[in-house]
Protein backbone atom coordinates (compact mmCIF):
# COMPACT_ATOMS: atom_id res chain seq x y z
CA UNK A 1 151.81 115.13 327.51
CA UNK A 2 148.56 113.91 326.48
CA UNK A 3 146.31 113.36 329.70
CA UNK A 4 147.40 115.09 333.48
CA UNK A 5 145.72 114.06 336.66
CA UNK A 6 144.72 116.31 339.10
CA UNK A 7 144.54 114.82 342.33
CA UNK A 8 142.92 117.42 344.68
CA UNK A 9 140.73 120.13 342.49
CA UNK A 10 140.86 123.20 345.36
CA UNK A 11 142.92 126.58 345.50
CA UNK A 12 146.45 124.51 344.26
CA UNK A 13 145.34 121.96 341.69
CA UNK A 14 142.38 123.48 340.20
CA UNK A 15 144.76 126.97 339.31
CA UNK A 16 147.29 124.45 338.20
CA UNK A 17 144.81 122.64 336.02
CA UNK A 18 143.61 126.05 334.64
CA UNK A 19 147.08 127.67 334.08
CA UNK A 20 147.87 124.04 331.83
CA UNK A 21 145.28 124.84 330.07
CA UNK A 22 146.17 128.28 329.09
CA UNK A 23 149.76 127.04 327.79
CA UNK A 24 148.10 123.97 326.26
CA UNK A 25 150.51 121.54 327.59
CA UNK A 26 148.03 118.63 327.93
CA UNK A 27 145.11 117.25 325.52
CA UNK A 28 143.45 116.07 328.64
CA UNK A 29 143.19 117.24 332.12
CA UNK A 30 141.20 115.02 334.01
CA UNK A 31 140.22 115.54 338.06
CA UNK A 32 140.12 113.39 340.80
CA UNK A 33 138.46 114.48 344.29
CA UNK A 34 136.84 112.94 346.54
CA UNK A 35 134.23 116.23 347.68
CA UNK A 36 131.36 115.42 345.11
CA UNK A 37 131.14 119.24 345.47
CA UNK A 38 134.36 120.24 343.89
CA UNK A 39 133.75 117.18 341.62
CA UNK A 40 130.67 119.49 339.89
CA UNK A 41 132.21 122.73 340.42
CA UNK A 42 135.26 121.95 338.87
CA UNK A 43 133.74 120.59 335.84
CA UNK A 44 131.07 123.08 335.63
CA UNK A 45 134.06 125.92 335.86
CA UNK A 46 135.95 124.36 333.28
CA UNK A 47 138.71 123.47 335.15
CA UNK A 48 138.68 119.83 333.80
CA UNK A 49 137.81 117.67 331.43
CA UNK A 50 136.52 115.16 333.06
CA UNK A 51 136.30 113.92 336.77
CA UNK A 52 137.23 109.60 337.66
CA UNK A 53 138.44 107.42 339.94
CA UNK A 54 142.03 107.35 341.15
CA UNK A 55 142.34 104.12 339.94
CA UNK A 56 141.24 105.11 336.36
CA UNK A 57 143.58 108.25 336.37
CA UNK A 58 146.53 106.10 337.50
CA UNK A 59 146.06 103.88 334.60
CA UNK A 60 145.70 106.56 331.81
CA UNK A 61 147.70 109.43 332.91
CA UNK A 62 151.33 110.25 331.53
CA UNK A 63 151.64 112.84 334.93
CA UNK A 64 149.45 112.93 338.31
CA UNK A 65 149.91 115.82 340.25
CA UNK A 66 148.44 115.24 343.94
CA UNK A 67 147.50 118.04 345.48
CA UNK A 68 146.17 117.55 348.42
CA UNK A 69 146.92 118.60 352.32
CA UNK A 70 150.37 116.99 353.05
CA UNK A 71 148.88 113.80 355.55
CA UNK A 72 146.66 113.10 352.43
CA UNK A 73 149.38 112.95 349.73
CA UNK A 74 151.97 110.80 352.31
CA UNK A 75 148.71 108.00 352.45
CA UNK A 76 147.81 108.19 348.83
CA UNK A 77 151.67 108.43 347.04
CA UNK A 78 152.62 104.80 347.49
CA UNK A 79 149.54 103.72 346.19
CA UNK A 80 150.13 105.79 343.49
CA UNK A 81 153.20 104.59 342.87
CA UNK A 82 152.36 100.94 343.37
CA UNK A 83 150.09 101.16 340.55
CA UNK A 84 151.18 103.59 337.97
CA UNK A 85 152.97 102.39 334.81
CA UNK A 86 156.52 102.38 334.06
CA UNK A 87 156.61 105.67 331.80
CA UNK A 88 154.14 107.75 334.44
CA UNK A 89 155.25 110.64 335.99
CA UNK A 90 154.02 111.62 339.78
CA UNK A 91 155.03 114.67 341.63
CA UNK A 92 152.78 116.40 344.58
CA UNK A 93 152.76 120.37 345.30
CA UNK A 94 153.03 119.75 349.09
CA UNK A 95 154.12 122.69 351.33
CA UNK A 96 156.50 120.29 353.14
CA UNK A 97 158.45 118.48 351.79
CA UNK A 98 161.24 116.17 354.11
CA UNK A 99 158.28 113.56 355.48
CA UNK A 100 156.71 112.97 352.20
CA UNK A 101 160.20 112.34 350.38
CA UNK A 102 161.04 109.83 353.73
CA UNK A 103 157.50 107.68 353.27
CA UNK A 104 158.69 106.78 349.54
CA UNK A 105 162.56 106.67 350.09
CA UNK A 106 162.77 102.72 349.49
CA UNK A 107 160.06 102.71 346.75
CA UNK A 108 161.33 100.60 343.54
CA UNK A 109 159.34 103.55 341.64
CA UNK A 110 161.06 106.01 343.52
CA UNK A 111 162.57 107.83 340.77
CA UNK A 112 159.15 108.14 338.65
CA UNK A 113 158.11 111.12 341.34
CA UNK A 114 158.95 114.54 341.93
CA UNK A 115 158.93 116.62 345.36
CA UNK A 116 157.67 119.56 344.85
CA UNK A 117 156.65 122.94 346.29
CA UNK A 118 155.19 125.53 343.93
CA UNK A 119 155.31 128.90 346.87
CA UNK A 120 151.88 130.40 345.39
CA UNK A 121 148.44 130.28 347.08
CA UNK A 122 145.68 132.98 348.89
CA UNK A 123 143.73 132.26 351.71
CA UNK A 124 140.78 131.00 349.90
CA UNK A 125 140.08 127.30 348.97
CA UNK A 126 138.46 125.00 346.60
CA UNK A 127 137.62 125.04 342.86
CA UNK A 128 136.21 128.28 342.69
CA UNK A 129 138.69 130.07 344.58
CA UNK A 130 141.05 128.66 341.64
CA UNK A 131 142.56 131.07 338.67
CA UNK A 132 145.18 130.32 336.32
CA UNK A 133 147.22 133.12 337.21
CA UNK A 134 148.08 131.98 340.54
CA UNK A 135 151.80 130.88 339.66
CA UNK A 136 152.69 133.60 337.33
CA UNK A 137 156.38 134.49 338.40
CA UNK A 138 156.43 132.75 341.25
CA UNK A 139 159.25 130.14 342.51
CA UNK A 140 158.85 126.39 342.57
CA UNK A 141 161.16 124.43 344.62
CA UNK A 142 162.03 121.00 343.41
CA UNK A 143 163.39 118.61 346.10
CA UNK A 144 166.07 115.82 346.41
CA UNK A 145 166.19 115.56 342.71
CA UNK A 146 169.07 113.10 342.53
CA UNK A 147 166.06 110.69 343.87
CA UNK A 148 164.69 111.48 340.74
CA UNK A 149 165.03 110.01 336.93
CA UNK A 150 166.72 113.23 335.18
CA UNK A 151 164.06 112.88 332.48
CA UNK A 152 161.36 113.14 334.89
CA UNK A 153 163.17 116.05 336.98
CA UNK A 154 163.71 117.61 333.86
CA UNK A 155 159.97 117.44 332.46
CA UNK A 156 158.50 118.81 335.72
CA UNK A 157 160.85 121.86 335.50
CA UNK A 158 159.86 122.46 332.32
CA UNK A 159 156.07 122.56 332.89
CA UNK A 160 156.66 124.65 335.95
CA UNK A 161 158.97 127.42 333.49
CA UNK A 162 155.96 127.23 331.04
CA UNK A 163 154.17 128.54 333.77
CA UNK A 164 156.93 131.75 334.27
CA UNK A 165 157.63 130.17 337.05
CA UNK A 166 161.10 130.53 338.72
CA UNK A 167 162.90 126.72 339.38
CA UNK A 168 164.90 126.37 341.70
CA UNK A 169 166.28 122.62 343.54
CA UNK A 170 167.56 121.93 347.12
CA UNK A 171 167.34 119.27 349.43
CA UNK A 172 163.76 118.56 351.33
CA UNK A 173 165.57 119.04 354.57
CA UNK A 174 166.38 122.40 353.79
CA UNK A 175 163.15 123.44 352.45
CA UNK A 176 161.48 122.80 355.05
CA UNK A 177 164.10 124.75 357.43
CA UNK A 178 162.95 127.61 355.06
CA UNK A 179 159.83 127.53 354.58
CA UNK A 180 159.09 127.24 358.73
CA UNK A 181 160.43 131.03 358.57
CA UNK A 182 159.00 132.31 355.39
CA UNK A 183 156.06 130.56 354.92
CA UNK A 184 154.66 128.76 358.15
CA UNK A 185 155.95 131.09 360.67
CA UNK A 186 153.41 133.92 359.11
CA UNK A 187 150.50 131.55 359.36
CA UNK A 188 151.32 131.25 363.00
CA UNK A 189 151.48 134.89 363.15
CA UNK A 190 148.12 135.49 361.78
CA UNK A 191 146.44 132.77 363.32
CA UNK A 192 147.19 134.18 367.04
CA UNK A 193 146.79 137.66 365.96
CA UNK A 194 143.01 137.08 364.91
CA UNK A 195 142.67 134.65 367.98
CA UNK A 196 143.81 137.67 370.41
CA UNK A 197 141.80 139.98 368.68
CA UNK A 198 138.78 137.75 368.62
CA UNK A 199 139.29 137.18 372.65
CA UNK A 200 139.95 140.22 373.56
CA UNK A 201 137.91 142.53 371.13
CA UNK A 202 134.03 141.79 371.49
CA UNK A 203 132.38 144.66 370.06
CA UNK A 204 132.76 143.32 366.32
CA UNK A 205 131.14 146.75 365.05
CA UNK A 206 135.04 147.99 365.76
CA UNK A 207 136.57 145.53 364.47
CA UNK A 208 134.33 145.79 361.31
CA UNK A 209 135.12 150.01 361.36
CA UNK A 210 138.43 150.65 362.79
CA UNK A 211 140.51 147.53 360.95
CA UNK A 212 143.13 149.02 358.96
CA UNK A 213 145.34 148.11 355.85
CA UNK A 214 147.78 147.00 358.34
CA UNK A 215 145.33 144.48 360.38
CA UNK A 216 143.65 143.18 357.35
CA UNK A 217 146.78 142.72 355.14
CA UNK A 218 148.27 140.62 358.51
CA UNK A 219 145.55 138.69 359.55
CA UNK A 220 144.41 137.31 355.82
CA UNK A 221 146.11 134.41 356.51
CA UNK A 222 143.89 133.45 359.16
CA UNK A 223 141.39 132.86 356.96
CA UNK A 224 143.58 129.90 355.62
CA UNK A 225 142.12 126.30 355.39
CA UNK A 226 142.14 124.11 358.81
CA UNK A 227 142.45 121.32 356.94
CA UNK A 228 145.58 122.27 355.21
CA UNK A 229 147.14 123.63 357.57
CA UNK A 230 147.13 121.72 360.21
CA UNK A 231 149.13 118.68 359.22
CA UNK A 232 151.63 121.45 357.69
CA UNK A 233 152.02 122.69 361.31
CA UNK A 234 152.55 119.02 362.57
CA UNK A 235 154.74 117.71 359.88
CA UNK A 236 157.03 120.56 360.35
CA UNK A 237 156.94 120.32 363.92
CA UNK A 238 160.47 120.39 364.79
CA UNK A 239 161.48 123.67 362.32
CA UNK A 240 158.76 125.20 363.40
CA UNK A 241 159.04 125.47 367.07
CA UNK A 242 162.34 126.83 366.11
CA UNK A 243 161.37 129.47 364.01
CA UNK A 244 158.11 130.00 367.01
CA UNK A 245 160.81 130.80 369.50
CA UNK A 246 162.97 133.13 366.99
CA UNK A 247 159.80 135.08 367.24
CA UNK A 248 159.35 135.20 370.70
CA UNK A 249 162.34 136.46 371.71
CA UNK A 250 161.47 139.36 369.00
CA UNK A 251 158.21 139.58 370.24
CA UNK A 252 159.97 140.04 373.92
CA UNK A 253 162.57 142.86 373.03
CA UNK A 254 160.03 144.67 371.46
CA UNK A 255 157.82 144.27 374.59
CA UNK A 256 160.38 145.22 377.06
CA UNK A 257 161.68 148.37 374.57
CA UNK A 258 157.70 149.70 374.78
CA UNK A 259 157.48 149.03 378.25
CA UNK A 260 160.53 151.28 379.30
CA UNK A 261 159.45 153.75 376.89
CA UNK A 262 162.98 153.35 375.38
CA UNK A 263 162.23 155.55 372.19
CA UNK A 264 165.59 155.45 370.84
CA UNK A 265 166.43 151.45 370.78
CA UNK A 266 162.84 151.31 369.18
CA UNK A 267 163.39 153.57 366.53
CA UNK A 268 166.45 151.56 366.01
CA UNK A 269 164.57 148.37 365.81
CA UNK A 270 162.20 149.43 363.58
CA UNK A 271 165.13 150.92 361.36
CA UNK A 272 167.22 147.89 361.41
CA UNK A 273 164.35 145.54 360.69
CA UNK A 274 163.13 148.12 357.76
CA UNK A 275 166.48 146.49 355.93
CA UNK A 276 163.72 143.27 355.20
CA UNK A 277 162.37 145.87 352.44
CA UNK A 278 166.13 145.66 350.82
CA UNK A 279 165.76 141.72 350.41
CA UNK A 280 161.87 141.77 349.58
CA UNK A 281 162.23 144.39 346.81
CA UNK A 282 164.71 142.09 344.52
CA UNK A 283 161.80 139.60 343.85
């Protein structure tokens, strides 16, 4: 391809912009953000070639990736794909994926755009935060790909395996059933862990001396972007409340187990659950 947008030049896009660089795929990548900011820091760390408008990269680019929080790229897809020309590819790196698929169901350029979800990211954000390493043998998920033009389906998958990326396609429906327990379900997690500690836990000399592996490798996620993540945790509301109250009853047999001092059912517990290592270690 000879130019690639950027829409969105943080944590997601600018690593994505760097690691197309290091495979060469694209003569041009050119940037689009709306934080003048990232706009210089992006440029200034290489990460593109150039910074415009939106409308200027919809009107010169053979691909525009949007990546941008998930209310962000349901508001600025259509427009996208009201303007772009007929041989442009679109396709956003959103972590959800069912609401953004439903806002351009009926779109007569439906099939120029892919869904999809590269699962890769730290808790850090914006342009400097970015390194092209970020999706090195991880997984993409492409979504409802028979929405798709097979050519464009088939383009995307091959950027993301020029990555060493892992492809793999299912509906956005069940993506997002997923990703509530794998993905957004730890962010919960670590979000009320720090708040408890934070509430609880005012001497932050202790904190700052007795935090362990443990605490630090379970709360990093906490340090996650606001902005991203909030609209994640509305748009899959419904998912995960589900996966919320999977938790809590965990969180309650666990509870009652400690409180009776029942050291055999939690030795059990912690045996059974241990099996997670078993599914985990064939990544």
């Amino acid at each position: 391809m000879k130019t690639i947008s950027i829409i969105g030049l943080g944590l997601i896009g600018g690593s994505f912009a760097l690691a197309l660089k290091k495979v060469g795929i694209a003569e041009n990548i050119i940037g689009v953000d709306q934080n003048e900011v990232h706009q210089k820091e992006a440029l200034e760390l290489g990460i593109v070639d150039e910074v415009v408008s939106l409308d200027r990269a919809i009107q010169i680019s053979d691909l525009i990736v949007i990546a941008v929080p998930i209310n962000a790229i349901q508001n600025v897809l259509p427009e996208i794909l009201d303007k772009i020309r007929d041989n442009t590819i679109v396709m956003d790196m959103g972590s959800t994926k069912a609401g953004i698929c439903r806002k351009v169901l009926n779109h007569p350029k439906r099939k120029q755009f892919v869904a999809t979800h590269p699962i890769a990211g730290t808790e850090n954000s914006g342009p400097k935060a970015a390194f092209a390493e970020l999706f090195l043998n991880k997984v993409a998920i492409l979504c409802d790909v028979e929405q798709s033009e097979i050519d464009a389906a088939n383009k995307v998958k091959k950027i993301y395996q020029s990555l060493w990326m892992n492809v793999k396609t299912m509906s956005s429906e069940a993506h997002d059933s997923h990703i509530a327990y794998v993905s957004h379900l730890s962010h919960i997690t670590s979000f009320a862990l720090g708040q408890a500690v934070l509430k609880k836990e005012k001497n932050e000399e202790a904190i700052f001396d007795m935090a362990g592996s443990g605490f630090e490798s379970t709360v990093r996620l906490a340090k996650s972007s606001p902005d991203m993540w909030t609209p994640i945790f509305i748009q899959n509301r419904d998912n995960l409340l589900k996966a919320i109250d999977a938790y809590q009853i965990e969180i309650s047999k666990i509870r009652k187990m400690i409180d009776e001092k029942d050291e055999k059912d939690i030795h059990q517990y912690l045996k059974n659950t241990n099996d997670i290592r078993r599914i985990l270690n064939k990544k």
